[in-house]
C-alpha atoms as a PDB file:
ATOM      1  CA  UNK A   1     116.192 123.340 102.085  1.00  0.00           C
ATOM      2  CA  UNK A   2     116.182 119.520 100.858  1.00  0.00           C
ATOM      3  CA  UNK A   3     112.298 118.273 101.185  1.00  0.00           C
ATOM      4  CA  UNK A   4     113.764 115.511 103.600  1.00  0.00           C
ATOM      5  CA  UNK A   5     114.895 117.445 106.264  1.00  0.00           C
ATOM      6  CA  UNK A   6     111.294 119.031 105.953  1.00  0.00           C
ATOM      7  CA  UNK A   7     109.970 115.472 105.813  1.00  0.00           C
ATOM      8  CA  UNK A   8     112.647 114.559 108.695  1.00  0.00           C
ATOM      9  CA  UNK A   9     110.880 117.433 110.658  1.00  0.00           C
ATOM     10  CA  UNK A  10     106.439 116.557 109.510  1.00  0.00           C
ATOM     11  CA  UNK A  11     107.731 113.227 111.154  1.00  0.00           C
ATOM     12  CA  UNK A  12     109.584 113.868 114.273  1.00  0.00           C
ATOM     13  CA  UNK A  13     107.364 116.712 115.496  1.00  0.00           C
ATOM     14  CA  UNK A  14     104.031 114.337 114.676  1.00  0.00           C
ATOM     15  CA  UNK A  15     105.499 111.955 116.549  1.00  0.00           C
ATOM     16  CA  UNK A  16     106.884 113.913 119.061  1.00  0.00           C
ATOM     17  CA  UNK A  17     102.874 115.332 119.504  1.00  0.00           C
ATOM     18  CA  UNK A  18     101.298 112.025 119.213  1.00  0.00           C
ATOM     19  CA  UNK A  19     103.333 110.651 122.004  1.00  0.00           C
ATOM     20  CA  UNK A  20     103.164 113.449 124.337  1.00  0.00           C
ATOM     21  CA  UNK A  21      99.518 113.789 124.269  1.00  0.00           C
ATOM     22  CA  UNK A  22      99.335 110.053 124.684  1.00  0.00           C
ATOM     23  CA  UNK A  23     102.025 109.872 127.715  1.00  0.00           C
ATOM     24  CA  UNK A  24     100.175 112.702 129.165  1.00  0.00           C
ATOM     25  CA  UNK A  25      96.697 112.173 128.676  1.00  0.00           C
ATOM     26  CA  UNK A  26      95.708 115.128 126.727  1.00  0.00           C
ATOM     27  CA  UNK A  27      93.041 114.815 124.249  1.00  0.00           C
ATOM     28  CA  UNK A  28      93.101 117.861 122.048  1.00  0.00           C
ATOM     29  CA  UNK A  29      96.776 118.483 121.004  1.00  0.00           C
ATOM     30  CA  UNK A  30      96.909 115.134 118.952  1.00  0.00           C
ATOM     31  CA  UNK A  31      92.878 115.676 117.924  1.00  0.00           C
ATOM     32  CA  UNK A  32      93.953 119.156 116.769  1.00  0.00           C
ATOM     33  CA  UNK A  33      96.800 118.032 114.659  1.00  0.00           C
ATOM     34  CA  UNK A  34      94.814 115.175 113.133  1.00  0.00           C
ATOM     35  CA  UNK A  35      92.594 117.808 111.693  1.00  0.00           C
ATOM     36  CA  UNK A  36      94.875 119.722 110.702  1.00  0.00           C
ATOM     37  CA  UNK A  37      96.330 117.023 108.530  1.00  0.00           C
ATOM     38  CA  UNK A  38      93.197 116.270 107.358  1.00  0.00           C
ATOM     39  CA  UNK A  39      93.106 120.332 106.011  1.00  0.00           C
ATOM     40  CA  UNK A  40      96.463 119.637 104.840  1.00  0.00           C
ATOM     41  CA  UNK A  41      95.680 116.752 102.728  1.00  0.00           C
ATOM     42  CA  UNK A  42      92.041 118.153 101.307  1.00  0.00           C
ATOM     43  CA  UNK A  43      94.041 121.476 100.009  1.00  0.00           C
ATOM     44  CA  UNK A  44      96.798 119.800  98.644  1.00  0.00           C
ATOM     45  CA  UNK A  45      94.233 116.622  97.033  1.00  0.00           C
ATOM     46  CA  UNK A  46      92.547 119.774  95.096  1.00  0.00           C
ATOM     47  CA  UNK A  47      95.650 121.511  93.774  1.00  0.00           C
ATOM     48  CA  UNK A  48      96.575 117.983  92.381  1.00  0.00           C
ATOM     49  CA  UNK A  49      93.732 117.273  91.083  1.00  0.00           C
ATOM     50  CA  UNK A  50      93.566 120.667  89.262  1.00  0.00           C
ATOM     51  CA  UNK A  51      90.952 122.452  87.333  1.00  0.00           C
ATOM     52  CA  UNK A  52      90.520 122.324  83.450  1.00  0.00           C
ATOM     53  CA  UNK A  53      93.298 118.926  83.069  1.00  0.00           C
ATOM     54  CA  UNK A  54      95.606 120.967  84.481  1.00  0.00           C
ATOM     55  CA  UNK A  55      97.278 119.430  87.476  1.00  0.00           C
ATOM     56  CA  UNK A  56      99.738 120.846  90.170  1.00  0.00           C
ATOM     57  CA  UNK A  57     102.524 118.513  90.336  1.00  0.00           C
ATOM     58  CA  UNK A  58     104.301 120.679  93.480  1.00  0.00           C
ATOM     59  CA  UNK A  59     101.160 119.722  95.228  1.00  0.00           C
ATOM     60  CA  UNK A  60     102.025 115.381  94.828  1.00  0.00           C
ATOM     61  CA  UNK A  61     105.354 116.611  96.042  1.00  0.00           C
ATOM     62  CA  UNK A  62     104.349 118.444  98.880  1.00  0.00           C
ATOM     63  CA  UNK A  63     101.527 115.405 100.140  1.00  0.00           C
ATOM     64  CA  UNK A  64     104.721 113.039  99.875  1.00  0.00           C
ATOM     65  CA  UNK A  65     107.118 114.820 102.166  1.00  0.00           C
ATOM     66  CA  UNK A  66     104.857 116.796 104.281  1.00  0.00           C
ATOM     67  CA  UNK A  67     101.268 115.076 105.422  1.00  0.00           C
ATOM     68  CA  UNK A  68     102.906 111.259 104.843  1.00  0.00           C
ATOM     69  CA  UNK A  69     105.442 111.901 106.789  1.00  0.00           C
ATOM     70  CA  UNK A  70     103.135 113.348 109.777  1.00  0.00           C
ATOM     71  CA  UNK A  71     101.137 110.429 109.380  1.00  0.00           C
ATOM     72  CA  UNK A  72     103.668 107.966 109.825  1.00  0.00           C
ATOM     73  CA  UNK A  73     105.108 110.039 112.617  1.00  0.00           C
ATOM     74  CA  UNK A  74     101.576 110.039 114.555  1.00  0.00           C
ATOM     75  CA  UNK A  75     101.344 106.334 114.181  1.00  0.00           C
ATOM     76  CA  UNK A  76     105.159 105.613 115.355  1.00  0.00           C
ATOM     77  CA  UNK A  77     104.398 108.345 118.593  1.00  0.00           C
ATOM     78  CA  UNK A  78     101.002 106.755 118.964  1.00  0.00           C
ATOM     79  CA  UNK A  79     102.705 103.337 118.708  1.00  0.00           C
ATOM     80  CA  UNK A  80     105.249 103.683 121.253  1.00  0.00           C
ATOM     81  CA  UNK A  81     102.648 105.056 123.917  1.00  0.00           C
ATOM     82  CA  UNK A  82     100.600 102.021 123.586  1.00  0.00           C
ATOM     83  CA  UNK A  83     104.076 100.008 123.788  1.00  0.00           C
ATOM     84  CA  UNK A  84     104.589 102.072 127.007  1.00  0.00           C
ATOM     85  CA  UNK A  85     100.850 101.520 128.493  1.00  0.00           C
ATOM     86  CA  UNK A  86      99.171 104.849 127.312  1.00  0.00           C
ATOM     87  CA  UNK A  87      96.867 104.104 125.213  1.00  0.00           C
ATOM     88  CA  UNK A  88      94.888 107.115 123.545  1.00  0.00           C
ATOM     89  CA  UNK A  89      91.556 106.774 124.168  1.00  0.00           C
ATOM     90  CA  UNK A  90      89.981 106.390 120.847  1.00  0.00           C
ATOM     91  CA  UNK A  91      86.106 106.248 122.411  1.00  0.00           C
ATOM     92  CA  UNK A  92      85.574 109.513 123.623  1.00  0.00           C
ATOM     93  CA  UNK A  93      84.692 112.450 121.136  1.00  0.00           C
ATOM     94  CA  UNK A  94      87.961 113.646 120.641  1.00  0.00           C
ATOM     95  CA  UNK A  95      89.247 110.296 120.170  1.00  0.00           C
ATOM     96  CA  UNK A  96      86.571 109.588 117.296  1.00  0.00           C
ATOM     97  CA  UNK A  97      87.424 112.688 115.654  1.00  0.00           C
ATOM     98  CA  UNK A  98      91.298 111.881 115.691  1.00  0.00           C
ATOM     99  CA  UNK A  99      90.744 108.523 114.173  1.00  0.00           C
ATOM    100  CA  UNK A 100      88.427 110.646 111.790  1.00  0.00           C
ATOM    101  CA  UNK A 101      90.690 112.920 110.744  1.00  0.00           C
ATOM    102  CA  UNK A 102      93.755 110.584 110.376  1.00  0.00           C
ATOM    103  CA  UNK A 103      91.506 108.049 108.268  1.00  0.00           C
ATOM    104  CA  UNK A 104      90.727 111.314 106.128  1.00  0.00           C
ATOM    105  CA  UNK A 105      94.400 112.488 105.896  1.00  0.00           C
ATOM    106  CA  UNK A 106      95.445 108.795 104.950  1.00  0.00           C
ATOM    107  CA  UNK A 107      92.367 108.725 102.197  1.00  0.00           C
ATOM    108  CA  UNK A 108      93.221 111.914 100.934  1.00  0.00           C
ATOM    109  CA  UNK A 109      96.999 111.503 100.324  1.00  0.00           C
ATOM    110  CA  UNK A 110      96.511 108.192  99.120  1.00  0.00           C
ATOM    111  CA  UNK A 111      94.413 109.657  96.402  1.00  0.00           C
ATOM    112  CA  UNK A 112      96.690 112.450  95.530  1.00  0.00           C
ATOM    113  CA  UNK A 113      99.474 109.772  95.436  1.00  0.00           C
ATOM    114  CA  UNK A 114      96.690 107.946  92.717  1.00  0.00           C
ATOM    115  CA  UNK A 115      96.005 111.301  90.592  1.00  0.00           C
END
C-alpha cells in the first residue's frame, strides 16, 4: 500500500470526525481523537529521536503521512463546521483538552520533522 492512500485515509477520516462531532455537537469523539494524535505523535517523536545516536528514520516517515495528515484533516473538518455555523466549543473541558492535544500533536511532529 502507497503511504498516500494511507495519508489520503489519516486525512479524510480526521476530517470526516472533526466535522461530525462539530455538526453534531458532540464533545468527546473529536477530544478523543485529538489525544490520540497527541499518543501518536509522542511515540513516533521518541523512535525518531532514538537512543544511543541511533535514529528511526521509518518513524519521520510515518509522522509525515500519518499524524500530519490527521492534523490537517481535523483543521479542514473543523474549518468547514465553523464555515457552516458549528462552531466547536473550545471553552468547556473537553474543548481545552482538544486544543491541548492538537497543539501537542502539532509540537510533536513538528519536532520529529526537525530531528
Amino acid at each position: 500500500m502507497t503511504p498516500w492512500i494511507i495519508a489520503g485515509s489519516c486525512g479524510t477520516g480526521a476530517a470526516l470526525i472533526s466535522w461530525g462531532s462539530a455538526r453534531l455537537q458532540m464533545r468527546w469523539p473529536l477530544a478523543i481523537l485529538s489525544v490520540l494524535l497527541a499518543a501518536i505523535a509522542l511515540q513516533l517523536y521518541l523512535a525518531a529521536r532514538g537512543q544511543g545516536g541511533f535514529h528511526d528514520l521509518a518513524a519521520i516517515t510515518a509522522q509525515t503521512f500519518t499524524v500530519i495528515p490527521a492534523l490537517l484533516g481535523c483543521l479542514a473538518g473543523l474549518a468547514l463546521a465553523a464555515l457552516r455555523r458549528h462552531p466547536v466549543a473550545w471553552r468547556r473541558p473537553t474543548g481545552i483538552l482538544t486544543a491541548l492535544a492538537l497543539l501537542a500533536a502539532a509540537g510533536l511532529a513538528t519536532a520529529t520533522l526537525l530531528i
